[in-house]
Protein backbone atom coordinates (compact mmCIF):
# COMPACT_ATOMS: atom_id res chain seq x y z
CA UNK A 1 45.51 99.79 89.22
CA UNK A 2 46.99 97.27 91.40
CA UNK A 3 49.89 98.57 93.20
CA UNK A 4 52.83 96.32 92.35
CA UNK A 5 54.09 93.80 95.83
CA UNK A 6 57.65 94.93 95.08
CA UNK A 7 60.54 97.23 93.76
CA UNK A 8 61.19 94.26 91.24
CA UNK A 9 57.18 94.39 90.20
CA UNK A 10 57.81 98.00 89.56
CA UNK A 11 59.80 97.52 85.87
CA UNK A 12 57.15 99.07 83.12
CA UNK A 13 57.20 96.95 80.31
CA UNK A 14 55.68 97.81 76.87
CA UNK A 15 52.44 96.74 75.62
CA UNK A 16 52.23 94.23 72.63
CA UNK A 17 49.76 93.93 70.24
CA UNK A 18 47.55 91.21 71.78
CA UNK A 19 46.72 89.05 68.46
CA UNK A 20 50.61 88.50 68.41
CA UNK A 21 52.21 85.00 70.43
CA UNK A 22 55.34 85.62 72.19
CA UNK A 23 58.40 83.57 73.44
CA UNK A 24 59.15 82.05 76.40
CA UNK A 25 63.04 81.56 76.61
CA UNK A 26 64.95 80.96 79.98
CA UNK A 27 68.77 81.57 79.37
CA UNK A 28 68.79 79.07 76.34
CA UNK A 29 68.14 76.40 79.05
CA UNK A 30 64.04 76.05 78.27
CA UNK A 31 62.68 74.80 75.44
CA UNK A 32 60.73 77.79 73.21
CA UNK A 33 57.22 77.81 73.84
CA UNK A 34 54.69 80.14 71.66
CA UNK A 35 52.17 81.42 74.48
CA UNK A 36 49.32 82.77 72.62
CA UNK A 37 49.00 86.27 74.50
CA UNK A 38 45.02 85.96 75.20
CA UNK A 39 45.90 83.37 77.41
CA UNK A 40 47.41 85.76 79.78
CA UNK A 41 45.21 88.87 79.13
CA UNK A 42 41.94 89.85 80.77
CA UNK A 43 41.82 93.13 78.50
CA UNK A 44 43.64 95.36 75.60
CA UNK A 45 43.69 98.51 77.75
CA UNK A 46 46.25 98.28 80.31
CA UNK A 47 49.72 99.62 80.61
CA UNK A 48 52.44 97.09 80.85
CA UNK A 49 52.40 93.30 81.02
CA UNK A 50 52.84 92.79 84.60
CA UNK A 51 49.61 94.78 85.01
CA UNK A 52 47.58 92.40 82.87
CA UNK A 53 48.85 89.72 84.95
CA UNK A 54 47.23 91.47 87.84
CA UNK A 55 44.63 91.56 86.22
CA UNK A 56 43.69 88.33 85.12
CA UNK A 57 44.10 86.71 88.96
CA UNK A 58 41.36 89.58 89.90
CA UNK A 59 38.00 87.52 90.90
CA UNK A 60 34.86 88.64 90.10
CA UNK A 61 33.02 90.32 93.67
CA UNK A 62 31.02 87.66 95.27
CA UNK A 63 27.38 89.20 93.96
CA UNK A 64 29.20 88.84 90.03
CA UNK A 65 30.26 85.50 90.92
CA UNK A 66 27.11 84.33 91.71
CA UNK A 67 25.33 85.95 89.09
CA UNK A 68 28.24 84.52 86.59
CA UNK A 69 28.27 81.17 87.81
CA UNK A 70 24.63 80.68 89.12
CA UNK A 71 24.71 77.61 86.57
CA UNK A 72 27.34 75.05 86.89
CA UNK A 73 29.81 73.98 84.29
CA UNK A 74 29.79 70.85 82.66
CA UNK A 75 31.70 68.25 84.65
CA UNK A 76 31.98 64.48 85.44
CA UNK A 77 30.82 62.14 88.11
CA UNK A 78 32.83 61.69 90.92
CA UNK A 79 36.04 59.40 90.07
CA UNK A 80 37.77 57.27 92.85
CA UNK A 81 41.62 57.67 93.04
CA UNK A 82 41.92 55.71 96.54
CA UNK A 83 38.92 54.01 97.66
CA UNK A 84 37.03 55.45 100.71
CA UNK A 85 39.88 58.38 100.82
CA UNK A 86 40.60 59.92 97.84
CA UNK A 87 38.29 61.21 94.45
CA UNK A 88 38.47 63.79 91.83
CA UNK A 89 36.01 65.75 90.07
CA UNK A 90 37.22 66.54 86.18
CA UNK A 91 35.19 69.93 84.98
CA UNK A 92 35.53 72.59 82.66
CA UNK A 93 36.21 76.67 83.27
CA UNK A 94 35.07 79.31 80.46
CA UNK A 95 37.99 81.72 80.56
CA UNK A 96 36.90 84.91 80.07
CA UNK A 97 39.32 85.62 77.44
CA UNK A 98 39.35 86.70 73.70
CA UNK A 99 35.78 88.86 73.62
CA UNK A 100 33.10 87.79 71.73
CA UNK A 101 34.74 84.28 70.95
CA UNK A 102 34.87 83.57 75.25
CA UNK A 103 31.00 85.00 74.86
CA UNK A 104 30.33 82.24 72.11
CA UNK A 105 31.82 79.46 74.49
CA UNK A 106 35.07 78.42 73.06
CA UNK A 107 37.54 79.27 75.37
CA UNK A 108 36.63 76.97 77.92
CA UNK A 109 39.61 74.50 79.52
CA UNK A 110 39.77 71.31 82.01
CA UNK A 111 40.03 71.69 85.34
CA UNK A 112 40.38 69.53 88.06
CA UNK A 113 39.23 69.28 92.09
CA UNK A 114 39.89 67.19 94.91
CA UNK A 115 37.84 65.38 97.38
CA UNK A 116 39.76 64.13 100.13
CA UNK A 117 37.99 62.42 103.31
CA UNK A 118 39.71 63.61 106.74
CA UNK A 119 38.80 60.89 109.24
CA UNK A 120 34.88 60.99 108.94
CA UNK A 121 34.48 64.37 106.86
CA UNK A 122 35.19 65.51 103.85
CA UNK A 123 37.80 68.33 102.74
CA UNK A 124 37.59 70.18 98.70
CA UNK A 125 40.50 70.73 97.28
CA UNK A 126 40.30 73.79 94.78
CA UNK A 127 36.48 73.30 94.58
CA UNK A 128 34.47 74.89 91.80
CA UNK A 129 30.63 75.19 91.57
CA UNK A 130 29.00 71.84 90.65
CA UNK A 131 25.52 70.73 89.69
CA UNK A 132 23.00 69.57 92.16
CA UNK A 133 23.61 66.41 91.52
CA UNK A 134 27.56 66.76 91.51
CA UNK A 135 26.94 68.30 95.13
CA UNK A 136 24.84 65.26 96.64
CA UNK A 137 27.74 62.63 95.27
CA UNK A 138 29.66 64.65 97.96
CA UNK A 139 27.65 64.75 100.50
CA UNK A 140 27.16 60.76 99.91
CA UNK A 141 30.72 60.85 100.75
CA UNK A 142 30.31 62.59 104.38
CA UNK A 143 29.86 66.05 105.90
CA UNK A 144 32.18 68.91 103.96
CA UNK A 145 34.01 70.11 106.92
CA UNK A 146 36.02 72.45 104.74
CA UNK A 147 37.81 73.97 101.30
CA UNK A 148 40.93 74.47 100.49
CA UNK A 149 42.65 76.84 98.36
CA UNK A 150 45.70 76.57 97.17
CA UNK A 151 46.13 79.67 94.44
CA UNK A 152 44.29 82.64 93.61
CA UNK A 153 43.92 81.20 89.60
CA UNK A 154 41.37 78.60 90.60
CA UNK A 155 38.39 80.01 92.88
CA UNK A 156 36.48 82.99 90.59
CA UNK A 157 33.63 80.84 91.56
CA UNK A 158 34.41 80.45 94.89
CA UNK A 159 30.85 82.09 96.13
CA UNK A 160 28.83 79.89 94.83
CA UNK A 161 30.63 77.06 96.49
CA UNK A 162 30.55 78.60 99.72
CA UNK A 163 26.79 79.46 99.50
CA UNK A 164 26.05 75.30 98.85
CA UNK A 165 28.39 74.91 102.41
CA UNK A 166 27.95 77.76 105.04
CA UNK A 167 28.90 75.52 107.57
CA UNK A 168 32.21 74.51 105.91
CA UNK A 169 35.69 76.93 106.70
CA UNK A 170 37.14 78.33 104.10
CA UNK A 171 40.98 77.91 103.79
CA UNK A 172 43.76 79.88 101.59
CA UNK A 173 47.29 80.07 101.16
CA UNK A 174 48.61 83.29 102.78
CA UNK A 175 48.63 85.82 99.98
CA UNK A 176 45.35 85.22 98.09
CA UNK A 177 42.89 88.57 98.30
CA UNK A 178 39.37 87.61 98.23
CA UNK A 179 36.94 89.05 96.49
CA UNK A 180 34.76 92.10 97.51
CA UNK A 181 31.53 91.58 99.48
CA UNK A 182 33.32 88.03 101.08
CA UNK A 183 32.12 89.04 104.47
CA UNK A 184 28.66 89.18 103.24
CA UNK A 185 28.92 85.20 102.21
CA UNK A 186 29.28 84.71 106.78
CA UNK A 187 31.95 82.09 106.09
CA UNK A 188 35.29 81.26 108.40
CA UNK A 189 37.79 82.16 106.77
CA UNK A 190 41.19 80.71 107.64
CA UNK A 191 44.60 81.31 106.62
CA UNK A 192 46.82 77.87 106.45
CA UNK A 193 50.98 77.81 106.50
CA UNK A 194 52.99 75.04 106.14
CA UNK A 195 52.49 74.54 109.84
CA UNK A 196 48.83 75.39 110.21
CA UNK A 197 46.96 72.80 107.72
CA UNK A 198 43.07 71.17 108.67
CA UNK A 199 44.16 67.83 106.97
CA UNK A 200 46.30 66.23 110.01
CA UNK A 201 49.50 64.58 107.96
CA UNK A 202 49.66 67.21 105.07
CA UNK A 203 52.37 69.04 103.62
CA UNK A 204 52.23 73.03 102.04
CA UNK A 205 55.09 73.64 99.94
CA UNK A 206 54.63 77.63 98.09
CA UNK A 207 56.19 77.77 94.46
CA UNK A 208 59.20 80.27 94.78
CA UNK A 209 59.76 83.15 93.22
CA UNK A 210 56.13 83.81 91.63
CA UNK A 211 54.30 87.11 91.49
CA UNK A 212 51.59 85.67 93.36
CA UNK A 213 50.94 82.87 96.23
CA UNK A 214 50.53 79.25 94.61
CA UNK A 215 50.81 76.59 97.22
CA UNK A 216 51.50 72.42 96.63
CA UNK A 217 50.04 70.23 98.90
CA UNK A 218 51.81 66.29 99.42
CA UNK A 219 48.35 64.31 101.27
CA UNK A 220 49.04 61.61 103.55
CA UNK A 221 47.20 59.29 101.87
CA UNK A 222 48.60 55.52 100.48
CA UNK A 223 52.01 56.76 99.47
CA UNK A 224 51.11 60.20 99.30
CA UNK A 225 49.63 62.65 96.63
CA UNK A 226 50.68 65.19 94.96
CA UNK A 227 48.03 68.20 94.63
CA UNK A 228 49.44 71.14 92.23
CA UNK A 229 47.54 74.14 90.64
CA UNK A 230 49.01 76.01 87.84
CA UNK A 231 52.99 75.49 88.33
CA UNK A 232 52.23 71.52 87.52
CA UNK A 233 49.47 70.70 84.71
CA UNK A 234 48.33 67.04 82.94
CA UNK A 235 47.50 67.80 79.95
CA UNK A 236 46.88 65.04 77.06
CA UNK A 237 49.74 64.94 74.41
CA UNK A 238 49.03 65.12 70.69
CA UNK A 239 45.11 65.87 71.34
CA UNK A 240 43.96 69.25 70.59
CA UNK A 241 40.75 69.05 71.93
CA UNK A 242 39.64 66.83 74.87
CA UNK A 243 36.07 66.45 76.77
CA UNK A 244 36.64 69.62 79.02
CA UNK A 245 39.01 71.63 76.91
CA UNK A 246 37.60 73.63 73.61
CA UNK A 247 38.81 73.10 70.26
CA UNK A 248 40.13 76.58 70.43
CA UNK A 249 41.65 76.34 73.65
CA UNK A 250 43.46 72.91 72.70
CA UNK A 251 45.12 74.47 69.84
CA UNK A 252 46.80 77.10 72.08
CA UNK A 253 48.07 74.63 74.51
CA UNK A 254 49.49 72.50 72.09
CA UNK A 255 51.04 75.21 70.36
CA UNK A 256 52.10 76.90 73.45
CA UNK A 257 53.74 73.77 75.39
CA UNK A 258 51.60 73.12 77.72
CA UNK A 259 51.00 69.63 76.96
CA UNK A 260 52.78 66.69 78.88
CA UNK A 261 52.68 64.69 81.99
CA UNK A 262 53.45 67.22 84.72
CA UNK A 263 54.31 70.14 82.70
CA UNK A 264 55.49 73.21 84.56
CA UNK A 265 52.55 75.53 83.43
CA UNK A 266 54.32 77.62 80.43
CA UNK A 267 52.30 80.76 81.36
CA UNK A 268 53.81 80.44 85.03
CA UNK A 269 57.00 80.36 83.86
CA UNK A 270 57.20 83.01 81.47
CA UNK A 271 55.64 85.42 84.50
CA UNK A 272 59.14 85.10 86.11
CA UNK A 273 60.70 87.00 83.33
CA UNK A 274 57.92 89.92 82.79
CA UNK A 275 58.68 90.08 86.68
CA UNK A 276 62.46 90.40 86.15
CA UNK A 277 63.29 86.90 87.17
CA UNK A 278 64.84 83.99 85.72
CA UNK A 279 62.49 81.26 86.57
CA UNK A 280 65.87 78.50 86.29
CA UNK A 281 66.99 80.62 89.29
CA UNK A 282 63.83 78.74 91.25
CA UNK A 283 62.04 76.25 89.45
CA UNK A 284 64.01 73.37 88.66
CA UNK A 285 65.38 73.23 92.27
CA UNK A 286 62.00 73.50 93.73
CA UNK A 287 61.28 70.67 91.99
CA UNK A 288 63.62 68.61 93.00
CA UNK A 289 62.58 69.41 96.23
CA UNK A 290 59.04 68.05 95.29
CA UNK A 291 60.54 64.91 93.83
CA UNK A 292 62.25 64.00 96.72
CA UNK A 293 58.78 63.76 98.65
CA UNK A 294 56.92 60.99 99.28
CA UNK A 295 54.66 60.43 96.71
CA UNK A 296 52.92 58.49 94.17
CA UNK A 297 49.75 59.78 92.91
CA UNK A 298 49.88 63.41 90.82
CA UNK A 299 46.81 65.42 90.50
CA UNK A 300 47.12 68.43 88.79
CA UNK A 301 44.26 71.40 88.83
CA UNK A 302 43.69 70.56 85.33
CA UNK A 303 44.04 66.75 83.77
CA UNK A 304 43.22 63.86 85.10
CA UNK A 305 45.30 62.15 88.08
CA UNK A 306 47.82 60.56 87.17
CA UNK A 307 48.07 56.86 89.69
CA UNK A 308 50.82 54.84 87.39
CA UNK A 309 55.03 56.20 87.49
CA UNK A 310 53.24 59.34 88.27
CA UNK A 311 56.64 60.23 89.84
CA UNK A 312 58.61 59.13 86.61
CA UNK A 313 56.66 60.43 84.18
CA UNK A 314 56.80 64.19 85.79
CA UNK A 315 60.59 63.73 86.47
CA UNK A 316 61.36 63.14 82.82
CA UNK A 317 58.73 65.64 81.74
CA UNK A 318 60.60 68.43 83.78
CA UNK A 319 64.20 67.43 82.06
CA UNK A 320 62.80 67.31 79.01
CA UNK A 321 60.92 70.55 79.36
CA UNK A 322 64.05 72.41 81.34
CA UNK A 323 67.01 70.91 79.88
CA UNK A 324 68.21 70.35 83.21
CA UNK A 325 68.24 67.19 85.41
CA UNK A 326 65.46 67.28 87.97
């Protein structure tokens, strides 16, 4: 078991049955969202829900990883957001959800990384393993100098990144635990702050209030970019399934919420209240905060970015989606 960070973590909550959804309701303020539980579950046989959180952020060890992911996902070409500075990779991730059906390859969703070009090398934003070809677009681009991580949701693949760029550093948020056997991958491993960052001009905001350690990062590039995880998602409205996300998979997120431009994740939210915490106590002024930035490209680690009103379109998605104004 994972011992809990805090006194808070500590509350035991009971088990649900995991075919059943649940409710995610923040003092009458937040719109009801159904959260299909598998999306938040890694397995049946645990003890409270704040456990099975743990749980799911636990990466494989490096010597799974790269036995799991020794083929790449599907995933597109290399798209430009800002020529000669800026480009995104769209992808998908098979979450290793819901048994035999995650087996069967139907739970797979979008996901999203960032290429960013630091005077004459490159930087990967929330990387994930690509095909060969996906990796020699890159290194068209310039010499990976290093990868950033921003949150411990997005990296279970991490190894076999690392393996196709030993000489790249390998950057996370303060917080994230990686894997066992890291040490055997040889890579420098560095820890960035808010005042410690390897892309001169860039800003590290962390989420408050969260279980774990999510970190935003504002890119000094045009009028800056936005670069979220989990806590902000693109997600098409109205379709259920897209390229990179499963029929399956699209049904949940519609039906759970999580649809919208520059939706506050609903399964990040609802963690605030199975950790005691009323996510309206943190989230709608943190996002103020992030509105107040200067910015005008949002890319999410899953959608597409988002270059036109990015700014407007996530400001009235958060009102709309917290009742509040942001």
């Amino acid at each position: 078991r994972v011992r809990p960070p805090d006194a808070t973590a500590a509350v035991r909550w009971p088990a649900r049955s995991a075919g059943r959804c649940t409710r995610a309701v923040c003092k009458g303020s937040l719109e009801r969202s159904l959260l299909p539980k598998a999306l938040v579950i890694m397995t049946a046989e645990v003890t409270s829900e704040q456990q099975q959180l743990y749980d799911f952020l636990k990466n494989p060890s490096v010597e799974q990883a790269l036995e799991r992911y020794s083929k790449a996902y599907d995933h597109d070409p290399i798209e430009v957001v800002i020529p000669d500075k800026l480009w995104v990779i769209q992808g998908r991730f098979h979450m290793m959800i819901m048994g035999s059906l995650s087996k069967a390859g139907f739970t797979y969703v979008t996901r999203t990384m960032v290429i960013a070009k630091d005077g004459d090398q490159i930087v990967l934003i929330n990387p994930f393993h690509l095909s060969e070809d996906g990796y020699k677009q890159i290194e068209a681009l310039g010499s990976v100098k290093c990868l950033l991580r921003t949150s411990p949701n997005h990296g279970g693949d991490a190894p076999a990144v690392v393996k196709r760029f030993p000489q790249a550093e390998y950057w996370i948020v303060d917080g994230i635990t990686l894997p066992d056997g890291w040490t055997t991958l040889g890579v420098t491993t560095k820890t960035m702050s808010p005042a410690n960052l390897p892309i001169e001009g860039a800003e590290l905001l962390l989420v408050p209030g969260l279980f774990y350690t999510e970190g935003v990062l504002i890119l000094p590039y045009g009028e800056g970019v936005l670069v979220t995880v989990d806590i902000l998602q693109n997600h098409n409205k109205g379709a259920c399934a897209t390229k990179h996300n499963s029929y399956l998979m699209g049904v949940f997120m519609k039906a759970g919420g999580f649809q919208g431009k520059g939706r506050a994740g609903p399964a990040m939210v609802k963690s605030y209240s199975q950790f005691g915490k009323d996510p309206m106590d943190f989230l709608p002024a943190f996002f103020r905060i992030l509105l107040e930035k200067r910015w005008s490209i949002f890319i999410s680690g899953h959608g597409p970015a988002l270059v036109d009103n990015a700014k407007e379109s996530v400001r009235a998605t958060l009102t709309e989606q917290f009742k509040v104004d942001i």
